[in-house]
N, C-alpha and C. Protein backbone atom coordinates (compact mmCIF):
# COMPACT_ATOMS: atom_id res chain seq x y z
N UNK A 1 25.04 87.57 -6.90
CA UNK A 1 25.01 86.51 -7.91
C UNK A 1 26.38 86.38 -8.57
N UNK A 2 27.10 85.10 -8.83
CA UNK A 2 28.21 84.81 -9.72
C UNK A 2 28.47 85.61 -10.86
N UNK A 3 29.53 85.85 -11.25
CA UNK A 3 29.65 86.66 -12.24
C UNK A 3 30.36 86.07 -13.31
N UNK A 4 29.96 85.52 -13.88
CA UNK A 4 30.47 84.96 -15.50
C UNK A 4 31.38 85.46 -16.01
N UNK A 5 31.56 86.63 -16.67
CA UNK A 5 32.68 87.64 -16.91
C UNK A 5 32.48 88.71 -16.29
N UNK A 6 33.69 89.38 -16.27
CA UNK A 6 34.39 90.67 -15.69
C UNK A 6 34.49 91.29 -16.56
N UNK A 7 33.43 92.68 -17.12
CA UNK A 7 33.44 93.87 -17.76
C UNK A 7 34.65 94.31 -17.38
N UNK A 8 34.97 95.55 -17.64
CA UNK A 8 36.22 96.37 -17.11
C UNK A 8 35.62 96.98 -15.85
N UNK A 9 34.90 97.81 -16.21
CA UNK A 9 34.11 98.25 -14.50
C UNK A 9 34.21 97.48 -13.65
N UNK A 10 33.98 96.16 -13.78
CA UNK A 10 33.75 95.26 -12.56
C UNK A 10 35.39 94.28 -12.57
N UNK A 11 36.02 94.63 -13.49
CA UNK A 11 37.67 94.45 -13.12
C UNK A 11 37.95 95.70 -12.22
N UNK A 12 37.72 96.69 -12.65
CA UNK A 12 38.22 97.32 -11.61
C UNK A 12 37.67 97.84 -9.77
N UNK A 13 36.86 97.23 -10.18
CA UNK A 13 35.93 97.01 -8.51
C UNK A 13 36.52 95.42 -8.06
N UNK A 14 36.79 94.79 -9.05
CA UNK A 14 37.69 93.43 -8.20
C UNK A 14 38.90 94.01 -7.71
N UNK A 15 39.84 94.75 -8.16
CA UNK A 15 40.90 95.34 -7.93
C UNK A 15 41.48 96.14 -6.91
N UNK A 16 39.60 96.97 -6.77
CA UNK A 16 39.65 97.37 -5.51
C UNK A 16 39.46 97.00 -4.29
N UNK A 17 38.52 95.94 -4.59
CA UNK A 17 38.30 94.64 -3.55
C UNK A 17 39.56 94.27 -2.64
N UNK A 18 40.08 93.43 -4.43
CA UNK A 18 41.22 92.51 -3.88
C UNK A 18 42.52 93.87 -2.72
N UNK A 19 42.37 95.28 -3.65
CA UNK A 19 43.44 96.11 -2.11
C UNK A 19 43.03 95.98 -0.77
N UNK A 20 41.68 96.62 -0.76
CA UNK A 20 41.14 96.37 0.67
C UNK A 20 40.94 95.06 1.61
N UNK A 21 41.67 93.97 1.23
CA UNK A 21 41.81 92.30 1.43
C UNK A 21 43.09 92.40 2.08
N UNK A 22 43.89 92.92 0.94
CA UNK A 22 45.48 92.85 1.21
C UNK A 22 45.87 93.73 2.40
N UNK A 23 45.10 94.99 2.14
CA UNK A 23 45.17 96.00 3.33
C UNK A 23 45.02 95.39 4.70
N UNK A 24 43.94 94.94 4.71
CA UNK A 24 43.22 94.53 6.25
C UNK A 24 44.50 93.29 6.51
N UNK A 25 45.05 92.77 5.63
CA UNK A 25 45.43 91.27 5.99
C UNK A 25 46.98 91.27 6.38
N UNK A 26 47.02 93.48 6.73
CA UNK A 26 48.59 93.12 7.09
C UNK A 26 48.85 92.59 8.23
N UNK A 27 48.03 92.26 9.29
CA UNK A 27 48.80 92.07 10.59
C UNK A 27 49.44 90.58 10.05
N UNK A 28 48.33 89.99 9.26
CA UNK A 28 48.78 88.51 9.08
C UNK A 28 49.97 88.55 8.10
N UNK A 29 49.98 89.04 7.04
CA UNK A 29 51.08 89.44 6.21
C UNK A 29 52.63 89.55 7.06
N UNK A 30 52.25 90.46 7.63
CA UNK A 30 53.61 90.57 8.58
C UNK A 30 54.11 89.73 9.79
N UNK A 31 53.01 89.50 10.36
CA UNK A 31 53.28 87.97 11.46
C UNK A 31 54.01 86.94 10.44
N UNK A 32 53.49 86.45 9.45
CA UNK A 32 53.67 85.38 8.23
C UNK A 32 56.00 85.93 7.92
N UNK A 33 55.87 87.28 8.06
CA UNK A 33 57.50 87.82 7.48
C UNK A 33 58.10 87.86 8.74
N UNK A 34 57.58 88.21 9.87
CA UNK A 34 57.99 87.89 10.61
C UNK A 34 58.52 86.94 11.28
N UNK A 35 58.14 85.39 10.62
CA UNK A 35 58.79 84.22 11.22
C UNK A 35 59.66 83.85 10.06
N UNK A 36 60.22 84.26 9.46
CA UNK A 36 61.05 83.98 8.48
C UNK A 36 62.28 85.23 7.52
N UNK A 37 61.73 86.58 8.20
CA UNK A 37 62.46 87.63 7.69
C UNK A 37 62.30 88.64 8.69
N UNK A 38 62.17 90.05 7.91
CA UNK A 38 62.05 90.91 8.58
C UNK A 38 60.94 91.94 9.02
N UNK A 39 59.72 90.93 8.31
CA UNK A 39 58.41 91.54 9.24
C UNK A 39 57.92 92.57 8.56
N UNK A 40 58.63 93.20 7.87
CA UNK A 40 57.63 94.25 6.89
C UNK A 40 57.34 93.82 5.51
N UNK A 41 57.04 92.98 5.24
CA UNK A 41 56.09 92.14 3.96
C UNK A 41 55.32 93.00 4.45
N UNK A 42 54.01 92.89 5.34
CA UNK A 42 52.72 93.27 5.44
C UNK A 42 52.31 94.66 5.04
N UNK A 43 53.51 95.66 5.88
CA UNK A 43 53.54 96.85 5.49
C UNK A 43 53.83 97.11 4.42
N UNK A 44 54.82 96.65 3.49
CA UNK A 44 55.08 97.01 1.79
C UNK A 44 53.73 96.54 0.90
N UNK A 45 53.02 95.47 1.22
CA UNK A 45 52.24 95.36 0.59
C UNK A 45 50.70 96.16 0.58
N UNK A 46 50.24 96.53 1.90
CA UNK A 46 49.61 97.57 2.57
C UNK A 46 49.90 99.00 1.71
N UNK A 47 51.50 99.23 1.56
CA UNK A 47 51.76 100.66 1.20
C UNK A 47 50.96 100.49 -0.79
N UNK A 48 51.63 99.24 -1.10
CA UNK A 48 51.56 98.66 -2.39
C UNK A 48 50.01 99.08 -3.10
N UNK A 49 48.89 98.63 -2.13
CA UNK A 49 47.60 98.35 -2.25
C UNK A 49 46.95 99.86 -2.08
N UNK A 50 47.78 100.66 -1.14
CA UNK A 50 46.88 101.83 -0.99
C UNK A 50 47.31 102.49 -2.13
N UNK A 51 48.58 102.58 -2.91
CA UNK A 51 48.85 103.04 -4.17
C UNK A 51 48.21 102.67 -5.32
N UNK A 52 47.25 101.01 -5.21
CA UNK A 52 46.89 100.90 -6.44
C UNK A 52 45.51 101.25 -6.35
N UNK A 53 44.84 101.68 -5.34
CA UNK A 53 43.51 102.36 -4.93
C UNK A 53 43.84 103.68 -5.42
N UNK A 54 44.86 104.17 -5.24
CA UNK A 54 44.63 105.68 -5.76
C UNK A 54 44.82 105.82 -7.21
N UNK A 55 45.60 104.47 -7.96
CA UNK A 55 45.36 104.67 -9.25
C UNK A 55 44.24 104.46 -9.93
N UNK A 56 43.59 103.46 -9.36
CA UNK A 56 42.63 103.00 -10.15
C UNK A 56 41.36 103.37 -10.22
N UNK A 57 41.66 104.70 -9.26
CA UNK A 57 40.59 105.50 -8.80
C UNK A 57 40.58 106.69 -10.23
N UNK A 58 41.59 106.75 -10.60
CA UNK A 58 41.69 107.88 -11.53
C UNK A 58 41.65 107.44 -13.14
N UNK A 59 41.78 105.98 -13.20
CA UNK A 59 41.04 105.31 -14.38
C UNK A 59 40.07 105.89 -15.42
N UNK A 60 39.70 105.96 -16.47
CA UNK A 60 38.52 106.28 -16.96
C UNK A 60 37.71 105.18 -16.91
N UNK A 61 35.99 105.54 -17.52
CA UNK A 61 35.56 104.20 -17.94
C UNK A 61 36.01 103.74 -19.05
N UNK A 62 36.26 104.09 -19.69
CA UNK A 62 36.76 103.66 -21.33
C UNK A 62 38.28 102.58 -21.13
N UNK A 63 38.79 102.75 -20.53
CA UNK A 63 40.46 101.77 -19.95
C UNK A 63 39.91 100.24 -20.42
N UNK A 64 40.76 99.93 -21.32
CA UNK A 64 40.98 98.21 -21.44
C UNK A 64 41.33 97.50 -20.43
N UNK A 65 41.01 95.93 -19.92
CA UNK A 65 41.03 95.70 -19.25
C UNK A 65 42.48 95.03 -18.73
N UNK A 66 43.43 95.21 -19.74
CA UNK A 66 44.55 95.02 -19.74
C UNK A 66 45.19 95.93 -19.02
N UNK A 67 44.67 96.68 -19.30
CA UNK A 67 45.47 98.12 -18.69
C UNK A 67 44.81 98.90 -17.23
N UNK A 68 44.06 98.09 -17.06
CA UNK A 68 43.23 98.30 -15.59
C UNK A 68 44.67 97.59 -14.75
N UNK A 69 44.63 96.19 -15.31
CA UNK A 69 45.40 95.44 -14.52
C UNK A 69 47.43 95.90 -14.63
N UNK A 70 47.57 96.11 -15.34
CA UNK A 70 48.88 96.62 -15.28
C UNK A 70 49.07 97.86 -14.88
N UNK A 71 48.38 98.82 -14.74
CA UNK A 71 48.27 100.11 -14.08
C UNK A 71 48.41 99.52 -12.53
N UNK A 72 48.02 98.71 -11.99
CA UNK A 72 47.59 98.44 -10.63
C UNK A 72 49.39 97.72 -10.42
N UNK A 73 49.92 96.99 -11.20
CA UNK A 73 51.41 96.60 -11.33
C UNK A 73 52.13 97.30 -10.94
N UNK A 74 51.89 98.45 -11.76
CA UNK A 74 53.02 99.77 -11.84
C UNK A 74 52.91 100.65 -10.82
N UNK A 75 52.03 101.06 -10.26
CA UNK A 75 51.59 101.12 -8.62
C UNK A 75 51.83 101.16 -7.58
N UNK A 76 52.36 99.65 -7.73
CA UNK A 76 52.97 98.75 -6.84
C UNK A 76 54.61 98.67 -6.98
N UNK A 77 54.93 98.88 -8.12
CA UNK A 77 56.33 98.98 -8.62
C UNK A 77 56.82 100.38 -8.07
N UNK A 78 56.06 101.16 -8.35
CA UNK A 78 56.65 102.28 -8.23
C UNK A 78 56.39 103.00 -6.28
N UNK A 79 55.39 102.24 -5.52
CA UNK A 79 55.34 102.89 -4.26
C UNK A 79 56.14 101.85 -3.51
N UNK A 80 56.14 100.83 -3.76
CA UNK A 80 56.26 100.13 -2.17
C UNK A 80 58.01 99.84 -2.67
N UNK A 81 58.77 99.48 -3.17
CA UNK A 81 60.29 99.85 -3.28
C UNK A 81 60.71 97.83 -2.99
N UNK A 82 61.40 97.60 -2.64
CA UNK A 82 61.93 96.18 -2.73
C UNK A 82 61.82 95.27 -3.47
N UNK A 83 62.20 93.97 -3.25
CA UNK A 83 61.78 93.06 -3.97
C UNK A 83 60.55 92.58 -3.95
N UNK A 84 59.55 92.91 -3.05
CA UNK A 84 58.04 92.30 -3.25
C UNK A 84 57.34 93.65 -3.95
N UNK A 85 58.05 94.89 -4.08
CA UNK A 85 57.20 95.88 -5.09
C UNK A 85 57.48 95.81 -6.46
N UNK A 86 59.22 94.93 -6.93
CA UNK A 86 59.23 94.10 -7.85
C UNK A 86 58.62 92.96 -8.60
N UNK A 87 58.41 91.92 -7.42
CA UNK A 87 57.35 90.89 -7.74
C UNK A 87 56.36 91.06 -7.88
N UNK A 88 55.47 91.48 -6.70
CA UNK A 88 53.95 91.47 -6.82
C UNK A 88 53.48 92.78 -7.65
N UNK A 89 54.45 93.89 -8.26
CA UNK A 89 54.06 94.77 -9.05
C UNK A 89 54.31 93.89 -10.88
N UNK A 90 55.03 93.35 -10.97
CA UNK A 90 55.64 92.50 -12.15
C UNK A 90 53.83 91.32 -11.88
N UNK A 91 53.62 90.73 -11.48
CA UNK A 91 52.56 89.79 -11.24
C UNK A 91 51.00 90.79 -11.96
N UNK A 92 50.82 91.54 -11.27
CA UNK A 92 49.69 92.33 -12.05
C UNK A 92 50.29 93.14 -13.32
N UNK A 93 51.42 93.88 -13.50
CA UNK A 93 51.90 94.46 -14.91
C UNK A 93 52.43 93.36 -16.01
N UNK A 94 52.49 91.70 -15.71
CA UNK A 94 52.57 90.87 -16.39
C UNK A 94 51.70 90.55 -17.17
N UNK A 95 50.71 90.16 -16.01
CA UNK A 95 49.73 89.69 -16.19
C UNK A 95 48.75 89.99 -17.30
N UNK A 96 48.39 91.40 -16.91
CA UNK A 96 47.99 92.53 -17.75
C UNK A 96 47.91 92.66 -18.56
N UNK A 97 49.42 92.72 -19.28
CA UNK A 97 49.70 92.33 -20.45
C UNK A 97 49.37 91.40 -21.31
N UNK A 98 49.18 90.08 -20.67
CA UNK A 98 48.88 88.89 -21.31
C UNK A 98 47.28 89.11 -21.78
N UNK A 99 46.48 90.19 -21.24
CA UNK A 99 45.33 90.21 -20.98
C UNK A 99 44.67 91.74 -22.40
N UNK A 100 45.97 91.21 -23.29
CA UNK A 100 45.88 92.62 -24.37
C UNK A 100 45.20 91.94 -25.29
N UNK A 101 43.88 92.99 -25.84
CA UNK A 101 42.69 92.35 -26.62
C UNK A 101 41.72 91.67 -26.30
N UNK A 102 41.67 91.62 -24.68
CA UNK A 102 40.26 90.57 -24.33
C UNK A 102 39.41 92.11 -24.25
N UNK A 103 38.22 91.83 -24.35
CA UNK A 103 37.47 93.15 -24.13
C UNK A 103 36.63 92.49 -22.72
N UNK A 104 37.08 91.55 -22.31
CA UNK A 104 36.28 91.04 -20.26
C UNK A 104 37.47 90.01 -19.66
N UNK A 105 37.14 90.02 -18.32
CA UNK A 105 37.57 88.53 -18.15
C UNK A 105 36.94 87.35 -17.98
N UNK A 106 37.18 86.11 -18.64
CA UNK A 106 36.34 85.04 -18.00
C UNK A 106 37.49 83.99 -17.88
N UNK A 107 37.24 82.59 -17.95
CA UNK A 107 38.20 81.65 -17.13
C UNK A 107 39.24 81.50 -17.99
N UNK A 108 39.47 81.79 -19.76
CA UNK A 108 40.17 81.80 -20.18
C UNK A 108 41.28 82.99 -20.21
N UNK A 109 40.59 83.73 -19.47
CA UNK A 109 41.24 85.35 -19.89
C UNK A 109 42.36 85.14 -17.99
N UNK A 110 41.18 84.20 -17.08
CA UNK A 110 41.79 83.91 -15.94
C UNK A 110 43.39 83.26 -16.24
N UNK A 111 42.97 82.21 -17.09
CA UNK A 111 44.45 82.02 -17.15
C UNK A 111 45.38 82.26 -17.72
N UNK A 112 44.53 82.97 -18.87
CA UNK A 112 46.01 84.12 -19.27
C UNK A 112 46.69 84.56 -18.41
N UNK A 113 45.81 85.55 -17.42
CA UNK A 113 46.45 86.52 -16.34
C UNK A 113 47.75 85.38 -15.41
N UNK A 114 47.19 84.86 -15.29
CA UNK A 114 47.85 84.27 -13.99
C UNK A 114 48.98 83.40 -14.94
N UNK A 115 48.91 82.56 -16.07
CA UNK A 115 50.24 82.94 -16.85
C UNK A 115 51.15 83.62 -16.71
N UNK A 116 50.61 84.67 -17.42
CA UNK A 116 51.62 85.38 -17.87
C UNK A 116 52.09 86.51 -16.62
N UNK A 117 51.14 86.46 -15.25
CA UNK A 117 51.69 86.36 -13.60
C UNK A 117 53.06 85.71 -13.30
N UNK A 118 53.05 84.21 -14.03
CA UNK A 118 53.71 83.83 -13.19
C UNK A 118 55.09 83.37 -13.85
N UNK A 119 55.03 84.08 -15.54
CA UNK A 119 56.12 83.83 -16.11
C UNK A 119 57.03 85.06 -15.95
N UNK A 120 55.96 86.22 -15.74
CA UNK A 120 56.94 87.62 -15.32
C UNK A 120 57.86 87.71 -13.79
N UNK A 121 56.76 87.04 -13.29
CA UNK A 121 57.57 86.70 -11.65
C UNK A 121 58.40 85.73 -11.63
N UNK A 122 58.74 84.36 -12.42
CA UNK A 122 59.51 83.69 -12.56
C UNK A 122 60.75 84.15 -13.03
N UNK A 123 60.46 85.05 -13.91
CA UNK A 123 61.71 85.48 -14.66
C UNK A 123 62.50 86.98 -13.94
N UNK A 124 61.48 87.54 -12.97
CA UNK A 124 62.18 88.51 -12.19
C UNK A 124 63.01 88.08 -11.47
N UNK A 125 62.29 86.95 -10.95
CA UNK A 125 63.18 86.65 -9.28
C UNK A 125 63.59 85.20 -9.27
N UNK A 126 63.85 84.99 -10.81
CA UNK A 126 64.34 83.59 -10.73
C UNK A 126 64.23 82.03 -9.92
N UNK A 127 63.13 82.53 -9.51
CA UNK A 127 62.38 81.39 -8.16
C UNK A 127 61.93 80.05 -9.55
N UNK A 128 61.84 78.80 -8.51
CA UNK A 128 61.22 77.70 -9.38
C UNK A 128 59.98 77.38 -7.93
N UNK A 129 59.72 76.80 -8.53
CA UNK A 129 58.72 75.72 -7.43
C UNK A 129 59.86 75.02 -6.74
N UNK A 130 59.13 74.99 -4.88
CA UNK A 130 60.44 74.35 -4.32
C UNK A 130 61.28 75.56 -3.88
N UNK A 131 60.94 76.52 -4.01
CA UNK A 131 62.33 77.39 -3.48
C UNK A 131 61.29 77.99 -2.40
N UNK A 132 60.49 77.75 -2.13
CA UNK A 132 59.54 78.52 -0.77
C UNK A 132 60.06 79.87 -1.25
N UNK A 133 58.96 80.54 -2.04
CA UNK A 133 58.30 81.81 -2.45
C UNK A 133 57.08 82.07 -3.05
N UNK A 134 56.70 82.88 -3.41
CA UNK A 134 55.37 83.25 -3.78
C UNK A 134 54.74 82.57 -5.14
N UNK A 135 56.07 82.32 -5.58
CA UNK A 135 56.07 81.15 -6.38
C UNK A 135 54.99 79.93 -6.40
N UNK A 136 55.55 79.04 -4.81
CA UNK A 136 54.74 78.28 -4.54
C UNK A 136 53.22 78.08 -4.65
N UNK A 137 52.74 79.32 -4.03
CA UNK A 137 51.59 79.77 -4.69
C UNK A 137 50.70 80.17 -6.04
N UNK A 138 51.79 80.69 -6.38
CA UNK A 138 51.27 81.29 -8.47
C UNK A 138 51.62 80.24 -8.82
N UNK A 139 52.29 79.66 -8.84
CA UNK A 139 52.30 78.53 -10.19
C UNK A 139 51.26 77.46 -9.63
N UNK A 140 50.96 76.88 -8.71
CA UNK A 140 50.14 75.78 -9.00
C UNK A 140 48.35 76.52 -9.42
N UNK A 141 48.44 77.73 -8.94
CA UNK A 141 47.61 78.19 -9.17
C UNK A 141 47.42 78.68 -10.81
N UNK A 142 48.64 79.28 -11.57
CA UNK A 142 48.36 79.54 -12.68
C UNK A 142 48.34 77.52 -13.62
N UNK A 143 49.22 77.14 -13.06
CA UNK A 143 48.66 75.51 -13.84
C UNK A 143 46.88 74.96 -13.80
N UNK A 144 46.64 75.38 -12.97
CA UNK A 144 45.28 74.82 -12.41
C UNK A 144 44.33 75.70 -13.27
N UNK A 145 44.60 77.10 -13.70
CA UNK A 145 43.64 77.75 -14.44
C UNK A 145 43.98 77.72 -15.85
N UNK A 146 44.68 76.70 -16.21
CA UNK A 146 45.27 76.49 -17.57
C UNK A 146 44.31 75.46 -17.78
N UNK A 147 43.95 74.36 -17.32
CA UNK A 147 43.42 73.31 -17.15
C UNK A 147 41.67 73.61 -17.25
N UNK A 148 41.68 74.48 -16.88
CA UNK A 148 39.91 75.16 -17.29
C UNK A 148 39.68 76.57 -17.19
N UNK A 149 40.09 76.41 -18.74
CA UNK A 149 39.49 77.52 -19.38
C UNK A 149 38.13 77.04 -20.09
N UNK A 150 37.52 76.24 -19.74
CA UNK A 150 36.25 75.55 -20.68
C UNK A 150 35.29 75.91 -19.51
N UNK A 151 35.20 75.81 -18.30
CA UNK A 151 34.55 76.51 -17.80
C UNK A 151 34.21 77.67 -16.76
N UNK A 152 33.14 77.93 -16.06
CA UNK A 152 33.20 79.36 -16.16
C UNK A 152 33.58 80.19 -15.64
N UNK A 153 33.90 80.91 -14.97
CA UNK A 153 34.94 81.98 -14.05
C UNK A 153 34.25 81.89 -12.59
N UNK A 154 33.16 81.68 -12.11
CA UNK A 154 33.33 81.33 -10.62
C UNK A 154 34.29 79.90 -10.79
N UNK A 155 34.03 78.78 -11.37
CA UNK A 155 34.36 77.66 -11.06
C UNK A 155 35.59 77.70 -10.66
N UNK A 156 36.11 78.39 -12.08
CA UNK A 156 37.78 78.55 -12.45
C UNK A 156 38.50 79.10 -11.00
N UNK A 157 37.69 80.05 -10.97
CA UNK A 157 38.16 81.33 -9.49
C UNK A 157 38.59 80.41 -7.82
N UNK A 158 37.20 79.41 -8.08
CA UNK A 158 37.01 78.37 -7.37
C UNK A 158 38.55 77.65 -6.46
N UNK A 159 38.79 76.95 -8.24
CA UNK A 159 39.74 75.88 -7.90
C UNK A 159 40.94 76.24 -8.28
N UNK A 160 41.31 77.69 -8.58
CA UNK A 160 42.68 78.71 -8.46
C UNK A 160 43.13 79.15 -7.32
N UNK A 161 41.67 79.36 -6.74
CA UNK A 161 41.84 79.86 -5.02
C UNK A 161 42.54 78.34 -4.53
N UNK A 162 41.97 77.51 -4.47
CA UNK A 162 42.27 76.16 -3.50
C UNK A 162 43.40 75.82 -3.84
N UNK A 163 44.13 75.68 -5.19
CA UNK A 163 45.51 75.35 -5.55
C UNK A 163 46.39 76.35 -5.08
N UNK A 164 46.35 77.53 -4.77
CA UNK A 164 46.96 78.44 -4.52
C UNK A 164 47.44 78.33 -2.78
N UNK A 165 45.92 77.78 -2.63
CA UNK A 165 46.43 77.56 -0.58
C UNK A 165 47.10 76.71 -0.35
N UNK A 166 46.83 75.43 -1.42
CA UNK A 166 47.41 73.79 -1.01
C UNK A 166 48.84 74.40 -1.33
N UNK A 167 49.26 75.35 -2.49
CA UNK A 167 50.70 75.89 -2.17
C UNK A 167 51.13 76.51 -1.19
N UNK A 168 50.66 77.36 -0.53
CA UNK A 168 51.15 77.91 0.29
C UNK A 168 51.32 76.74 1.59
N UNK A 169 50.46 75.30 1.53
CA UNK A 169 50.33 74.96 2.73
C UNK A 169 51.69 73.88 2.52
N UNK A 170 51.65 73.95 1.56
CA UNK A 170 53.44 72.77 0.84
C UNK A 170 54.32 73.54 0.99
N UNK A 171 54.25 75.37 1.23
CA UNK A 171 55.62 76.01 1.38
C UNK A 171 55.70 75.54 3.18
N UNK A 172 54.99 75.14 4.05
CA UNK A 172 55.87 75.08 5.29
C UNK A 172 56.52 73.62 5.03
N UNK A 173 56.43 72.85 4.52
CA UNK A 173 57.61 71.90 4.37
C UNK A 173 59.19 72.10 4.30
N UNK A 174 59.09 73.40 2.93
CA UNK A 174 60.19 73.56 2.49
C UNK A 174 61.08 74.40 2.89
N UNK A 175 62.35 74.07 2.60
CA UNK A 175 63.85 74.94 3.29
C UNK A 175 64.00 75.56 1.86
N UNK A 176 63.84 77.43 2.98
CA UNK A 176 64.04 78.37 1.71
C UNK A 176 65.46 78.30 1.00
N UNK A 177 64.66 78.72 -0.60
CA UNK A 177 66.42 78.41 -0.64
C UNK A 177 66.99 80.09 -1.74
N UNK A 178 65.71 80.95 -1.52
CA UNK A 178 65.94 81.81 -2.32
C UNK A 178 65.84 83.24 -1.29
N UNK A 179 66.12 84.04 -1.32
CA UNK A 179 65.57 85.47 -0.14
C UNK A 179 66.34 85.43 1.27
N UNK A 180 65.92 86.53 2.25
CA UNK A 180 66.27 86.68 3.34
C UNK A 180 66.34 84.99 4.15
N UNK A 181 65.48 84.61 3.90
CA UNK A 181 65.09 83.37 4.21
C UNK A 181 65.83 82.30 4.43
N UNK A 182 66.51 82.39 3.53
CA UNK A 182 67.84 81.35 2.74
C UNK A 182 68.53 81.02 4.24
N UNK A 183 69.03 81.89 5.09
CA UNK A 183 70.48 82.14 5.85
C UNK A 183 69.47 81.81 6.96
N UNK A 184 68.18 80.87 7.21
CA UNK A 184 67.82 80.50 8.53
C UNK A 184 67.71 78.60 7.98
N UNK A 185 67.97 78.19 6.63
CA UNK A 185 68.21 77.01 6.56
C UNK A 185 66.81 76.16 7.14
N UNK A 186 67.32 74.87 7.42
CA UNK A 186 66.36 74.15 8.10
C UNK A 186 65.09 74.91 9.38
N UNK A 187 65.40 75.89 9.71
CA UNK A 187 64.83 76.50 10.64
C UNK A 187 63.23 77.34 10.04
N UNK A 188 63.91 76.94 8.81
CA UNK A 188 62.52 77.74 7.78
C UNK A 188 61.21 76.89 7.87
N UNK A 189 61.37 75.53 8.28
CA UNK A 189 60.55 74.67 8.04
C UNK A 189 59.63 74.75 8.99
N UNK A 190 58.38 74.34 8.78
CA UNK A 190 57.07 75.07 9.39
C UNK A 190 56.53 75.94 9.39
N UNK A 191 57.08 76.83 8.52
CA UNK A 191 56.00 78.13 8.52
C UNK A 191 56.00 78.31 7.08
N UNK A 192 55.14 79.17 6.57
CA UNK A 192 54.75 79.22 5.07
C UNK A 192 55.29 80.76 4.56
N UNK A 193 55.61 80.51 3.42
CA UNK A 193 56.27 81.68 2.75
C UNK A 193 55.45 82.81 2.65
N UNK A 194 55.47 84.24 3.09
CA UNK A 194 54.79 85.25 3.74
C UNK A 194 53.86 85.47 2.12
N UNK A 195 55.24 85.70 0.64
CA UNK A 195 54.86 85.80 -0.39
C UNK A 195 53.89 84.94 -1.29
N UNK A 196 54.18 83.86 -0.61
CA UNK A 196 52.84 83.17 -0.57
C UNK A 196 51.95 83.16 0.29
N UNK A 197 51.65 83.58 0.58
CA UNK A 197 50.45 84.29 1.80
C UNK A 197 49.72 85.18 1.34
N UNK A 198 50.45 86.09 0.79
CA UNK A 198 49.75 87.29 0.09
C UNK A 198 49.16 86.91 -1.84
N UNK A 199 49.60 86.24 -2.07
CA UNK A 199 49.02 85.21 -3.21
C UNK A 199 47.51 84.44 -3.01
N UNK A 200 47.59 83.65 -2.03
CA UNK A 200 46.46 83.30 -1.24
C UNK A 200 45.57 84.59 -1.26
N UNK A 201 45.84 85.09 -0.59
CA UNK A 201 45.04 86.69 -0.07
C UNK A 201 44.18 87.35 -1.02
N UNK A 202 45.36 87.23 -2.47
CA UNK A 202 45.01 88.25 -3.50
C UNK A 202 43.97 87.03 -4.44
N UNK A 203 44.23 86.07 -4.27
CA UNK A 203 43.22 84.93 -5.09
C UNK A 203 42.03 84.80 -4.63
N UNK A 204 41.79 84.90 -3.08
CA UNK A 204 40.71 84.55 -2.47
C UNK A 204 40.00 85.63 -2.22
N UNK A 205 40.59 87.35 -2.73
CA UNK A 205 39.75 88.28 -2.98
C UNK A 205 39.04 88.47 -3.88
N UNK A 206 39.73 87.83 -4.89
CA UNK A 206 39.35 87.81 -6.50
C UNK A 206 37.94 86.88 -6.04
N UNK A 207 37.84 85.74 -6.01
CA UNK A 207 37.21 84.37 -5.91
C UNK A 207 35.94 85.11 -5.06
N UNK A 208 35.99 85.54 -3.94
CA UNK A 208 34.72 86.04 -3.23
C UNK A 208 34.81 87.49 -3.93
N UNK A 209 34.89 88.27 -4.56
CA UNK A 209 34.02 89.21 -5.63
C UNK A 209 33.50 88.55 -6.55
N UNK A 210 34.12 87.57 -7.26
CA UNK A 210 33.69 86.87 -8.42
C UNK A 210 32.30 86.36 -8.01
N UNK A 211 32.34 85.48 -7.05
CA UNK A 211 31.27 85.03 -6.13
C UNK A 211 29.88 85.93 -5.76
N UNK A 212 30.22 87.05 -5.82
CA UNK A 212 29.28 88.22 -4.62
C UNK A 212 27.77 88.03 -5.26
């Protein structure tokens, strides 16, 4: 049955969800870095995910739900090493943050997170919309959950997931202009930004737990 809000318990069983998503989804992860870099996206994020399983395993029940989610950041910051253990660890330890004083999540608390996701990742890696990055993905997705917070967290989960793909499906248009990426120019075009791939991934894990 749908789940209206997210206790902390059941934030952190989304959390674990959403690793075991990311995990399974390296071959695609890395096929996705592979046509545009150097192919180990899948594996950093894989390493990323099995680190935030072992944190969140050691959680209490008592943990705010702020701090479920930025624990899972730092995780990620601290195992997988590069710039996507920068980003996508900054994306959940942002987020997190934004998420100080809710005692659940529901569609408003959704778009806090993904806010304040996508102002920490904006400001790490200096990406805009248009620069084919993961970007592409979080922001139309955090705009879209700005827009309804009035109703209720499947819906929200819903139409965060779908804005999030229609980004990723607008990054094969674009010529990267930020990352490894940059130095293949026009040649970038047609395939979709890996970091947005794994955005997709991590939304549409969220969205089918929310769902279950």
């Amino acid at each position: 049955m749908p789940k209206t809000t997210l206790a902390p318990d059941h934030a952190k069983a989304m959390i674990l969800a959403v690793a075991d998503a990311v995990i399974a989804a390296e071959p695609y992860l890395s096929e996705a870095d592979r046509n545009l870099g150097d192919g180990d996206h899948g594996l950093g994020m894989q390493r990323g995910f099995t680190a935030v399983k072992e944190k969140i395993g050691t959680l209490g029940a008592e943990e705010a739900i702020d701090k479920i989610f930025s624990a899972a950041g730092m995780a990620m910051i601290s195992s997988m090493g590069g710039a996507s253990g920068a980003l996508f660890g900054t994306l959940f330890r942002d987020g997190g943050k934004a998420l100080a004083g809710r005692a659940d999540l529901d569609a408003a608390g959704l778009a806090a997170f993904l806010r304040g996701a996508c102002d920490g990742v904006q400001a790490r890696g200096k990406a805009q919309p248009g620069d084919k990055t993961m970007v592409d993905a979080l922001h139309p997705a955090a705009a879209r959950a700005a827009e309804l917070t009035g109703l209720s967290l499947p819906e929200a989960i819903d139409a965060v997931a779908a804005a999030a793909e229609a980004g990723r499906e607008a990054s094969k248009a674009m010529i990267a202009t930020l990352g490894r990426a940059k130095t293949l120019g026009e040649a970038s075009i047609g395939h979709p930004d890996a970091g947005a791939c794994s955005v997709v991934v991590i939304l549409g894990a969220m969205r089918e737990y929310i769902n279950a």
